[in-house]
Protein backbone atom coordinates (compact mmCIF):
# COMPACT_ATOMS: atom_id res chain seq x y z
CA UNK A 1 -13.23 -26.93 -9.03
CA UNK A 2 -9.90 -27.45 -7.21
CA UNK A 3 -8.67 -25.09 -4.41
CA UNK A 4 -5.82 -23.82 -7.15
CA UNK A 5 -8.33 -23.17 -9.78
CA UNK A 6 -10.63 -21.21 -7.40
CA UNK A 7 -7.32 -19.75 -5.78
CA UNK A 8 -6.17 -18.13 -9.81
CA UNK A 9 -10.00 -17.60 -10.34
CA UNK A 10 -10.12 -15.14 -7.46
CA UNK A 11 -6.66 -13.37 -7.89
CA UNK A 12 -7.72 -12.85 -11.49
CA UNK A 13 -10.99 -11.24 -10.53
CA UNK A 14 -9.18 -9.56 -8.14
CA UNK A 15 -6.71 -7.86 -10.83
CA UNK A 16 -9.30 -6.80 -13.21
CA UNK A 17 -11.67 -5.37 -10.78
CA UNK A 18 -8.27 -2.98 -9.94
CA UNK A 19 -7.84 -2.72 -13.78
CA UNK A 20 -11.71 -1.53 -14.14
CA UNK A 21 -11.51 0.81 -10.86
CA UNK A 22 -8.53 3.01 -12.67
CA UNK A 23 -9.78 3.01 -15.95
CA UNK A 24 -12.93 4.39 -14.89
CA UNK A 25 -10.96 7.12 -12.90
CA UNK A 26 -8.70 7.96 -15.79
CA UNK A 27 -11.14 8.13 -18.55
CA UNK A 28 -13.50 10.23 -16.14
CA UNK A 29 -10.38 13.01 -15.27
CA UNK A 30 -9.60 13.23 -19.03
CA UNK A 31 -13.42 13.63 -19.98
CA UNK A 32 -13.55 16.45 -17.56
CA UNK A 33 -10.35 17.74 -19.27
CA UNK A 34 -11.43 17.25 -22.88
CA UNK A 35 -14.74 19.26 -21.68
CA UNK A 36 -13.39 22.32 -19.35
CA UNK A 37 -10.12 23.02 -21.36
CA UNK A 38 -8.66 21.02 -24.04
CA UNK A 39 -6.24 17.51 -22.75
CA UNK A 40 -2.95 17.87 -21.41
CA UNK A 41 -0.55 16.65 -18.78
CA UNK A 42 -1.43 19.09 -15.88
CA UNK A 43 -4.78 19.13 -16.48
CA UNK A 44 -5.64 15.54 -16.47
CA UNK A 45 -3.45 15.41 -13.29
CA UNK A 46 -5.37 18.45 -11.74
CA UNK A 47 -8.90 16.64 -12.56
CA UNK A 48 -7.70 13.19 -11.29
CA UNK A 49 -7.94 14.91 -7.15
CA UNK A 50 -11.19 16.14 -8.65
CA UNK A 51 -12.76 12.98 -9.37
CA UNK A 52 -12.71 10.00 -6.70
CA UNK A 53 -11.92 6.66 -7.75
CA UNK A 54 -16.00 4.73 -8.26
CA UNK A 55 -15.60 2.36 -5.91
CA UNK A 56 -12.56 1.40 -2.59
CA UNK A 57 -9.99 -1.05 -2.50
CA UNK A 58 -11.53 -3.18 -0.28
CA UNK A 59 -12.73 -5.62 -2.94
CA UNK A 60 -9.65 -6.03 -5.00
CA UNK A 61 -7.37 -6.29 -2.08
CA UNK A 62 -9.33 -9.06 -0.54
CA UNK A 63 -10.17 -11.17 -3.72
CA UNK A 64 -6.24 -10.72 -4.34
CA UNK A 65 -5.39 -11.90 -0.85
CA UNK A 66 -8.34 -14.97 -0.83
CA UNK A 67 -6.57 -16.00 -4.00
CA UNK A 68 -3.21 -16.22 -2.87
CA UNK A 69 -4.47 -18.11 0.32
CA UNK A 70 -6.39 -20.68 -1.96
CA UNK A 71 -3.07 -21.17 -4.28
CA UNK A 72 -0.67 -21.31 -0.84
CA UNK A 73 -3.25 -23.91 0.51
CA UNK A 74 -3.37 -26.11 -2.53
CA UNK A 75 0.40 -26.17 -2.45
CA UNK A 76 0.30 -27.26 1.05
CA UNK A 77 -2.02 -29.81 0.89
CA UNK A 78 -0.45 -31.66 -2.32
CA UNK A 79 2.55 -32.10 -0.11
């Protein structure tokens, strides 16, 4: 595979592992909220500090920035 096609490979893994981390975080606060007290606004907002997110930013951010450095690379080296 070429550097651009592992470069949009990574930066799309890098998007829906962000995508996946706040789903799970919102569908866990308004579980909690559906079980404790009925769903609403301020509820869902009050069990989202509850709940911490399942797993940091550290993978996301550095599959996003790996990606951008493979597709700024294979720019570079066509030229």
């Amino acid at each position: 595979m070429n550097k651009k096609g592992v470069g949009i490979t990574l930066l799309a893994l890098g998007i829906v592992s962000y995508l996946i981390r706040e789903s799970i975080h919102y569908i866990g606060a308004t579980l909690l909220s559906f079980k404790f007290s009925g769903i609403s606004n301020t509820t869902i907002k009050s069990n989202l500090s509850l709940i911490p997110p399942p797993f940091s930013m550290t993978v996301p951010t550095i599959l996003v920035i790996f990606g951008i450095f493979y597709l700024v690379w294979s720019e570079l080296e066509r030229k």
